[in-house]
PDB file of N, CA and C in Angstrom:
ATOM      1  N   UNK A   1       0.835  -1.179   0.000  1.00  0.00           N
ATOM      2  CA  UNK A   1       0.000   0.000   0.000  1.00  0.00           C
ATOM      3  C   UNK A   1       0.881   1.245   0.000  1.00  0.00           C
ATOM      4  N   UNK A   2       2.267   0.989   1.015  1.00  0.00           N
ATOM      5  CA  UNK A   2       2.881   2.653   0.954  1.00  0.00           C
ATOM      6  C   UNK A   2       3.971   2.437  -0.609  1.00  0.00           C
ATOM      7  N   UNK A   3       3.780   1.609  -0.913  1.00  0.00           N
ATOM      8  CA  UNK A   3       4.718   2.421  -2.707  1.00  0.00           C
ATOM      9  C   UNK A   3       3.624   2.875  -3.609  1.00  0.00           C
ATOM     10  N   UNK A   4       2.515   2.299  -3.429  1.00  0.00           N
ATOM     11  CA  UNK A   4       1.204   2.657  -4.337  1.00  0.00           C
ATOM     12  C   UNK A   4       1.161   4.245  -3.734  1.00  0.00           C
ATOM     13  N   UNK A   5       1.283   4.646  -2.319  1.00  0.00           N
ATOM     14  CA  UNK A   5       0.977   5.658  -2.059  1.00  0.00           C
ATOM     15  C   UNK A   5       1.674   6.886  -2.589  1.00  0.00           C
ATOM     16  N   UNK A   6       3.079   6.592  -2.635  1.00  0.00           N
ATOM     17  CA  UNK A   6       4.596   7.788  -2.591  1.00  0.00           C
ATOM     18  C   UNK A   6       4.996   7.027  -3.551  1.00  0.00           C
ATOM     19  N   UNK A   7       4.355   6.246  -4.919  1.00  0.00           N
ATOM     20  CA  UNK A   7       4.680   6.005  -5.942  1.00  0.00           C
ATOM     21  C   UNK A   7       4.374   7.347  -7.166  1.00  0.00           C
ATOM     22  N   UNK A   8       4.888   6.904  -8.343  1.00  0.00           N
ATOM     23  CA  UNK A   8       4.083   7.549  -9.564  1.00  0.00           C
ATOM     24  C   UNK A   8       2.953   7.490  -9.967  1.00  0.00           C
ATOM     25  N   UNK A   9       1.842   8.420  -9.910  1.00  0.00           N
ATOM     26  CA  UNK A   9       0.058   8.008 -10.350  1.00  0.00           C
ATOM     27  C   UNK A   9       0.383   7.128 -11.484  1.00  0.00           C
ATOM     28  N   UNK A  10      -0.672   6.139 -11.246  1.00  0.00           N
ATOM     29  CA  UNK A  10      -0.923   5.032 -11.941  1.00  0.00           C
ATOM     30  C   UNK A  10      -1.918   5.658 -13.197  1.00  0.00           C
ATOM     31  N   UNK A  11      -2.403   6.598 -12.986  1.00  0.00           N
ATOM     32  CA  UNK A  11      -3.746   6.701 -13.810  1.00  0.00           C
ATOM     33  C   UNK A  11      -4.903   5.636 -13.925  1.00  0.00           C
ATOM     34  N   UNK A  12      -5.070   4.985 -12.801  1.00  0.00           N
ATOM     35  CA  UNK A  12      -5.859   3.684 -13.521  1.00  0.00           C
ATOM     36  C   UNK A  12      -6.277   3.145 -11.503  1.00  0.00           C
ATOM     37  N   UNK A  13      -6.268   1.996 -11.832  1.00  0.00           N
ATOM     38  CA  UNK A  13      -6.649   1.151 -10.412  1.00  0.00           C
ATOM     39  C   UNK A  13      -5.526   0.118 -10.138  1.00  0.00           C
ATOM     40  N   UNK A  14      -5.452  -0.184  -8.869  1.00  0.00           N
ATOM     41  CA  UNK A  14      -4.429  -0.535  -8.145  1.00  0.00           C
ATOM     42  C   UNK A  14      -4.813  -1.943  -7.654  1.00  0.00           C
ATOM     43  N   UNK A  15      -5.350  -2.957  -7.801  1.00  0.00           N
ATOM     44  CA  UNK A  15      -5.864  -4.221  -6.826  1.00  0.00           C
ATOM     45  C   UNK A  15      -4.805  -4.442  -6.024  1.00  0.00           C
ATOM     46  N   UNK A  16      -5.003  -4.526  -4.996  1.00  0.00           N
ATOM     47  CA  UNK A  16      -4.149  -4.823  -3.432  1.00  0.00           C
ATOM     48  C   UNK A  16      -4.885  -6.404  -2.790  1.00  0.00           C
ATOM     49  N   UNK A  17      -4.367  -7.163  -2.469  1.00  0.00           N
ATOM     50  CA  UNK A  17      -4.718  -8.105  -1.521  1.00  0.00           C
ATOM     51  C   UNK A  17      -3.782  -8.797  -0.806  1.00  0.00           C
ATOM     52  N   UNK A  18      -4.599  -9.692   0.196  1.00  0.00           N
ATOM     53  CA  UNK A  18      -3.471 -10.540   1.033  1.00  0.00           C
ATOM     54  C   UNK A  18      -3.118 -11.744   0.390  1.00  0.00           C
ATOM     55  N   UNK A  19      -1.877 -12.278   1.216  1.00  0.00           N
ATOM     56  CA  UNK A  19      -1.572 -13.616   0.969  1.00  0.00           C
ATOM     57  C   UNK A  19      -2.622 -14.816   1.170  1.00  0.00           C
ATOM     58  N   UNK A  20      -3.927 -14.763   1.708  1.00  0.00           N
ATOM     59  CA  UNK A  20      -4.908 -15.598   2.273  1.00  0.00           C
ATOM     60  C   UNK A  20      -5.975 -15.139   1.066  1.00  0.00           C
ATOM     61  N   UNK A  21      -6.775 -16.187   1.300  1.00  0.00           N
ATOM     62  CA  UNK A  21      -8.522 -16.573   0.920  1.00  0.00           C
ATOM     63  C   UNK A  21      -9.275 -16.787   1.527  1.00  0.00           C
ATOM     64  N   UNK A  22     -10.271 -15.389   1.995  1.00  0.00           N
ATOM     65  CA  UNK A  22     -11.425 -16.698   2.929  1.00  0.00           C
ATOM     66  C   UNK A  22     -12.659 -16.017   2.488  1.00  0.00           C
ATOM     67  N   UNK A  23     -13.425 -16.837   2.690  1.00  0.00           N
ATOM     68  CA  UNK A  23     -15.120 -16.292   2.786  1.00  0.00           C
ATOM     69  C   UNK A  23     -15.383 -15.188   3.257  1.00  0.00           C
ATOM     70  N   UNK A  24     -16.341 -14.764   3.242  1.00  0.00           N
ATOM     71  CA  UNK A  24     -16.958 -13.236   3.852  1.00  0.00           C
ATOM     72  C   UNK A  24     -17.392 -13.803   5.437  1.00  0.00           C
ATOM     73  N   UNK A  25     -18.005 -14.819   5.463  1.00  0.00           N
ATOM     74  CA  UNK A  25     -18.047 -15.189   7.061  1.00  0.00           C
ATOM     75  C   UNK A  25     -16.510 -15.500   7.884  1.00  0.00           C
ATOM     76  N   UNK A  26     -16.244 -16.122   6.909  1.00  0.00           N
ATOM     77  CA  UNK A  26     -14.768 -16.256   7.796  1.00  0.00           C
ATOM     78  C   UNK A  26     -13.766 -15.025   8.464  1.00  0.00           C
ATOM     79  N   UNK A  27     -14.050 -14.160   7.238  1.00  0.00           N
ATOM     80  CA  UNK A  27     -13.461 -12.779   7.740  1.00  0.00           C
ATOM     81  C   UNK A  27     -14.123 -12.114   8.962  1.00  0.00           C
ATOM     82  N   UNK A  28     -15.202 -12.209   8.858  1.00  0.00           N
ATOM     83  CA  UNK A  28     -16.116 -12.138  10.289  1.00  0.00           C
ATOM     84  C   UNK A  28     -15.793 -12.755  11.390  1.00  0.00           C
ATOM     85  N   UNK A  29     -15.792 -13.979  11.597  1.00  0.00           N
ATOM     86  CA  UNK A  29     -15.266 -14.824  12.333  1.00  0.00           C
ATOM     87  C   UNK A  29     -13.825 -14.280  12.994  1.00  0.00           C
ATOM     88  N   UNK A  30     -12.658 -13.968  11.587  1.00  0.00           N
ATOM     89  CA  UNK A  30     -11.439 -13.870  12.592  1.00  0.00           C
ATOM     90  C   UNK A  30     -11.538 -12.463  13.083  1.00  0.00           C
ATOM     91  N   UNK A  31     -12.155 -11.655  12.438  1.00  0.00           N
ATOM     92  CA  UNK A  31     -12.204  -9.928  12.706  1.00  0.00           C
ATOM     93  C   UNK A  31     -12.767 -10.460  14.628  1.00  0.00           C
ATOM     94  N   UNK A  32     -14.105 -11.002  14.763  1.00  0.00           N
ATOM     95  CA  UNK A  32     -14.400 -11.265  15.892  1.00  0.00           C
ATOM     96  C   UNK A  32     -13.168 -11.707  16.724  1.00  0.00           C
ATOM     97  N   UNK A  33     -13.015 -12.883  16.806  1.00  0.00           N
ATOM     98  CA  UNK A  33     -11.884 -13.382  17.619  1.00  0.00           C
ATOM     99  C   UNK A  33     -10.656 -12.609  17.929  1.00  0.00           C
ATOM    100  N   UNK A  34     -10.341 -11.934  16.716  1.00  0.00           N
ATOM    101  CA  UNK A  34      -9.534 -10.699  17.091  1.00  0.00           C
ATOM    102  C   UNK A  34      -9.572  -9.944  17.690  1.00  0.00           C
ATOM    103  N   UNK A  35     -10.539  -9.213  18.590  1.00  0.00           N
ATOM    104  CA  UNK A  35     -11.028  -8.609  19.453  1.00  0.00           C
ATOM    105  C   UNK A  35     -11.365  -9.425  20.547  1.00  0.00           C
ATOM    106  N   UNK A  36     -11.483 -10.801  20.367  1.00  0.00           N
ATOM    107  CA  UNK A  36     -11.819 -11.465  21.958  1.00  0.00           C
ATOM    108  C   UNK A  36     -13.435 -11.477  22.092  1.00  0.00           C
ATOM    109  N   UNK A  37     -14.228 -11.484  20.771  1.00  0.00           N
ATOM    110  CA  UNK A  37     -15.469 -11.046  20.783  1.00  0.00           C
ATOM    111  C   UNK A  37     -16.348 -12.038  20.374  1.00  0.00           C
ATOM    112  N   UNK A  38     -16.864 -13.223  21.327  1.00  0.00           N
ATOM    113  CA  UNK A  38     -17.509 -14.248  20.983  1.00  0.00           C
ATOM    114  C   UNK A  38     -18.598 -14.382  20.599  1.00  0.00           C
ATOM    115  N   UNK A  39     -19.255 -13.600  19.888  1.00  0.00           N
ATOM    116  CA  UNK A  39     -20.485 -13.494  18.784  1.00  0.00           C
ATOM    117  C   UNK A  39     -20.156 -14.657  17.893  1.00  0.00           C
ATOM    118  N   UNK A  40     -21.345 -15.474  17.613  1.00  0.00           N
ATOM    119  CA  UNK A  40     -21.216 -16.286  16.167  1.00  0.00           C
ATOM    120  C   UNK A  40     -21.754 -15.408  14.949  1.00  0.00           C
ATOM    121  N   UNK A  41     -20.675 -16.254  14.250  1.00  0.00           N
ATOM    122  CA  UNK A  41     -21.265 -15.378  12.399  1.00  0.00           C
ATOM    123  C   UNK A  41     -22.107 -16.862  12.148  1.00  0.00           C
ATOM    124  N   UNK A  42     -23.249 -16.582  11.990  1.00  0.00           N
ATOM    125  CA  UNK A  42     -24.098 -17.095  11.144  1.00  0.00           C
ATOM    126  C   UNK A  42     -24.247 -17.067   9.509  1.00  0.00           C
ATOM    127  N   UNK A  43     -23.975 -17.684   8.694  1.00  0.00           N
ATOM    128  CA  UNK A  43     -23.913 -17.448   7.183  1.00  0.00           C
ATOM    129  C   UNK A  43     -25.771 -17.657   6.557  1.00  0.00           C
ATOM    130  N   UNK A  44     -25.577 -16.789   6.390  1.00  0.00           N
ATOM    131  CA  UNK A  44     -27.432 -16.323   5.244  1.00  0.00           C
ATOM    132  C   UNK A  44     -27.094 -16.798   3.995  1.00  0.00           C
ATOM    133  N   UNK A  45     -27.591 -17.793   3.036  1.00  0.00           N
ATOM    134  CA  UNK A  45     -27.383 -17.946   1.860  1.00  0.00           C
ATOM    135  C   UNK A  45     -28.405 -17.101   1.260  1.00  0.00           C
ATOM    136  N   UNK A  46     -28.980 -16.509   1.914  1.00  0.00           N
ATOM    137  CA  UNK A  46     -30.200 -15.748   1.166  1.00  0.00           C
ATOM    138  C   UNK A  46     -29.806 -13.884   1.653  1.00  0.00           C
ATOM    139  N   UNK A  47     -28.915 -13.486   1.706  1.00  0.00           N
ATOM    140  CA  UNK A  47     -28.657 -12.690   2.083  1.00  0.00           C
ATOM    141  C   UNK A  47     -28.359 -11.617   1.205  1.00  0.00           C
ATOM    142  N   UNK A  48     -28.954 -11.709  -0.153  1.00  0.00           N
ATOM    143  CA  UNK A  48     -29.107 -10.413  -1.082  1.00  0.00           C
ATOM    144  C   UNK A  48     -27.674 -10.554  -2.009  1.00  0.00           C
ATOM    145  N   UNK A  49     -27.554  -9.504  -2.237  1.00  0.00           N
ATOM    146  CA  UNK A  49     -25.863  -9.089  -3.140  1.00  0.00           C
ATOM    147  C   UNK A  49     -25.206 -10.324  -2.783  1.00  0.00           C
ATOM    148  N   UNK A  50     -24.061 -10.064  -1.317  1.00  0.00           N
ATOM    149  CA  UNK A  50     -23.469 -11.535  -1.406  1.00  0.00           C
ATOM    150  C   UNK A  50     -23.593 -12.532  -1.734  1.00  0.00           C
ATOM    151  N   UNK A  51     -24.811 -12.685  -1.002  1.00  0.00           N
ATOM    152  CA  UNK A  51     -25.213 -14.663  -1.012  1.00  0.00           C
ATOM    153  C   UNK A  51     -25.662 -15.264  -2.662  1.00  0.00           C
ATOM    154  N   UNK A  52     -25.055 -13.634  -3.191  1.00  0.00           N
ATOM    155  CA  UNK A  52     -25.460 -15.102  -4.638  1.00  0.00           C
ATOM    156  C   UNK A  52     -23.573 -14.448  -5.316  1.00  0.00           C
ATOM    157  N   UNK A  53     -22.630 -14.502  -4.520  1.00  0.00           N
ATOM    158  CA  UNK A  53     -21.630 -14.254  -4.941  1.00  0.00           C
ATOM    159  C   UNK A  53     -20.731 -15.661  -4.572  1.00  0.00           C
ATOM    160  N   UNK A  54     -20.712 -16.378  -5.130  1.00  0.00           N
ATOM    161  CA  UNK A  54     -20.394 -17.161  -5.332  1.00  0.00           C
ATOM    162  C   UNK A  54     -18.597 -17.923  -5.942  1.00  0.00           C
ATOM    163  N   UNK A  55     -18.324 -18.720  -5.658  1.00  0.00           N
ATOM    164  CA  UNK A  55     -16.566 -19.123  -5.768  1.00  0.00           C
ATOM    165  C   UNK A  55     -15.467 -18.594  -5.354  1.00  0.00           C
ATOM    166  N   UNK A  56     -15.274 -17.955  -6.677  1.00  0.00           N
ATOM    167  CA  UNK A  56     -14.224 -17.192  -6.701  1.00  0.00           C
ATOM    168  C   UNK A  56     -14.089 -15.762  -7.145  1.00  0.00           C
ATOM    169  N   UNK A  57     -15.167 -14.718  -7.395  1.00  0.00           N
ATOM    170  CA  UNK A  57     -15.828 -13.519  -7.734  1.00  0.00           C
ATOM    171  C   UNK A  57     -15.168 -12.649  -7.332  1.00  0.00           C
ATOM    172  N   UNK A  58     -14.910 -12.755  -5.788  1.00  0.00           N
ATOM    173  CA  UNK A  58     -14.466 -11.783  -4.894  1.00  0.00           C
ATOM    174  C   UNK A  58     -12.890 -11.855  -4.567  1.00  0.00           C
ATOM    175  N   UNK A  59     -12.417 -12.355  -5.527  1.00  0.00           N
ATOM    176  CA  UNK A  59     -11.246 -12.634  -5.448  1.00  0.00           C
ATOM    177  C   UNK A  59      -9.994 -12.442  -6.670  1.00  0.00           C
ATOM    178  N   UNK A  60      -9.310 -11.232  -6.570  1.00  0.00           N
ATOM    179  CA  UNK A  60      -8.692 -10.527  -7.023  1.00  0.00           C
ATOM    180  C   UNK A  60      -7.874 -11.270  -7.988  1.00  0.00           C
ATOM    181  N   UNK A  61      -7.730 -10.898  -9.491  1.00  0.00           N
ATOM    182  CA  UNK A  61      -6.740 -11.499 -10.295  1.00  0.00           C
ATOM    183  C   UNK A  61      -5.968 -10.932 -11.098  1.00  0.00           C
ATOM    184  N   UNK A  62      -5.138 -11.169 -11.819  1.00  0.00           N
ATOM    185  CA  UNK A  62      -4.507 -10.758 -12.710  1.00  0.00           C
ATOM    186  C   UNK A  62      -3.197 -10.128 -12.044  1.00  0.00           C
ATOM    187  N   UNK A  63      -2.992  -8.451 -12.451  1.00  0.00           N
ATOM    188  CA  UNK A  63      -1.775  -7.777 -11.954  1.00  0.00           C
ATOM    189  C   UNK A  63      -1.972  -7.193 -10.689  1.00  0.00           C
ATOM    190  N   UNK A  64      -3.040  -8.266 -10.131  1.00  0.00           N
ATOM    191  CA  UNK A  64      -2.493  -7.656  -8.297  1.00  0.00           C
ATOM    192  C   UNK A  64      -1.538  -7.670  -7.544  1.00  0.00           C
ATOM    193  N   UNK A  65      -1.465  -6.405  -6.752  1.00  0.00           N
ATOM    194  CA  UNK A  65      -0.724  -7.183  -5.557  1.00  0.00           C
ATOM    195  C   UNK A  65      -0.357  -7.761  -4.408  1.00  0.00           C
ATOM    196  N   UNK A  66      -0.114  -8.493  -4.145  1.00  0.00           N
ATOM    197  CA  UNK A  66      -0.421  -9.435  -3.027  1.00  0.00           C
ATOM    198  C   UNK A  66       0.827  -9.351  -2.055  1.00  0.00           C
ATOM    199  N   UNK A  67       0.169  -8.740  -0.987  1.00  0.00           N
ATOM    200  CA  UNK A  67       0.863  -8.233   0.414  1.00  0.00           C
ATOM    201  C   UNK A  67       1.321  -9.806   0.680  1.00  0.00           C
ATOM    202  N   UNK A  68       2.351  -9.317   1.753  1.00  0.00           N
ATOM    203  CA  UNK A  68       2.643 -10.405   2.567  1.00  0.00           C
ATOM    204  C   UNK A  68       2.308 -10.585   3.799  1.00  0.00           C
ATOM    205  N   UNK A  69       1.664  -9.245   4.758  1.00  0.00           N
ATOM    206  CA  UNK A  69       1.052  -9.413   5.706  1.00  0.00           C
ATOM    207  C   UNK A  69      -0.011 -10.032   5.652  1.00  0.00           C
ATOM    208  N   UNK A  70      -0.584 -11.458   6.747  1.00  0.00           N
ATOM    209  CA  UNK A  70      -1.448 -11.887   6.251  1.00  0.00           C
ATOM    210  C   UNK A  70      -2.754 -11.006   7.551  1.00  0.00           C
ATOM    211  N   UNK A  71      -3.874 -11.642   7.112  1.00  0.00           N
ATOM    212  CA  UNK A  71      -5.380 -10.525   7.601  1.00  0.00           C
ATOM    213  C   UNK A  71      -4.694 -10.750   9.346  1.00  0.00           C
ATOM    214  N   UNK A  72      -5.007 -11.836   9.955  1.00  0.00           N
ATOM    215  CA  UNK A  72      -4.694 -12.105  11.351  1.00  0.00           C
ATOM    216  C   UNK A  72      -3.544 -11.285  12.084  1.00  0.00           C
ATOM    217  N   UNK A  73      -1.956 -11.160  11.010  1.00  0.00           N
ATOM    218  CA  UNK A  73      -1.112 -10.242  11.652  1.00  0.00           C
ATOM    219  C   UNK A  73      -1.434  -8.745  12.068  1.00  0.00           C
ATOM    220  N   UNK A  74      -2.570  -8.332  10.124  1.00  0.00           N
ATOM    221  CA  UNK A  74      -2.806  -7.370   9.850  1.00  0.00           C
ATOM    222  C   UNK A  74      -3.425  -6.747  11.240  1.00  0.00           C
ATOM    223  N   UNK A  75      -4.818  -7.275  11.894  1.00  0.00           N
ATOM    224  CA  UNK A  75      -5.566  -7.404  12.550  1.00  0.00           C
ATOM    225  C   UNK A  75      -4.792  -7.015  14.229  1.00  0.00           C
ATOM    226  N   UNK A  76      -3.673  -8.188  14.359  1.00  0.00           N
ATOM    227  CA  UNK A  76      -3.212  -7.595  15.839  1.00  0.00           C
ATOM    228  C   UNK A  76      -2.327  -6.128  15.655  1.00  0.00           C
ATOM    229  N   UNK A  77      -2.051  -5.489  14.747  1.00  0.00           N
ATOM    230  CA  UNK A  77      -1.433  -4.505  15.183  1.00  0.00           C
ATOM    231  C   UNK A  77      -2.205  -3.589  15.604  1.00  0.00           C
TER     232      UNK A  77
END
């Protein structure tokens, strides 16, 4: 994120992601636990926009770039 920042404008879009894959509940899940916050994520398959997003959609390709911090490290700082 900081060479994209104090880099040269791209003119265009930047895809950024982590080294990991997870579901939209799962990210819920560790965001919770990360805080020490024992709520369950319940998954809605009927839950509008998402729940018909399906595989691999949400998941960044081509000339991204892919951090090496993963979400969990990201999370404890």
């Amino acid at each position: 994120m900081a060479e994209v920042c104090v880099g040269a404008p791209l003119r265009g879009t930047r895809n950024v992601a982590g080294p990991e894959v997870f579901t939209l509940d799962e990210v819920g899940r560790i965001a919770l636990a990360a805080r020490g916050d024992q709520r369950t994520v319940i998954t809605d398959n009927n839950a509008g926009k998402y729940a018909v997003a399906s595989s691999d959609v949400l998941i960044v390709k081509g000339d991204a770039v892919i951090a090496k911090t993963t979400y969990r490290d990201w999370l404890a700082r």
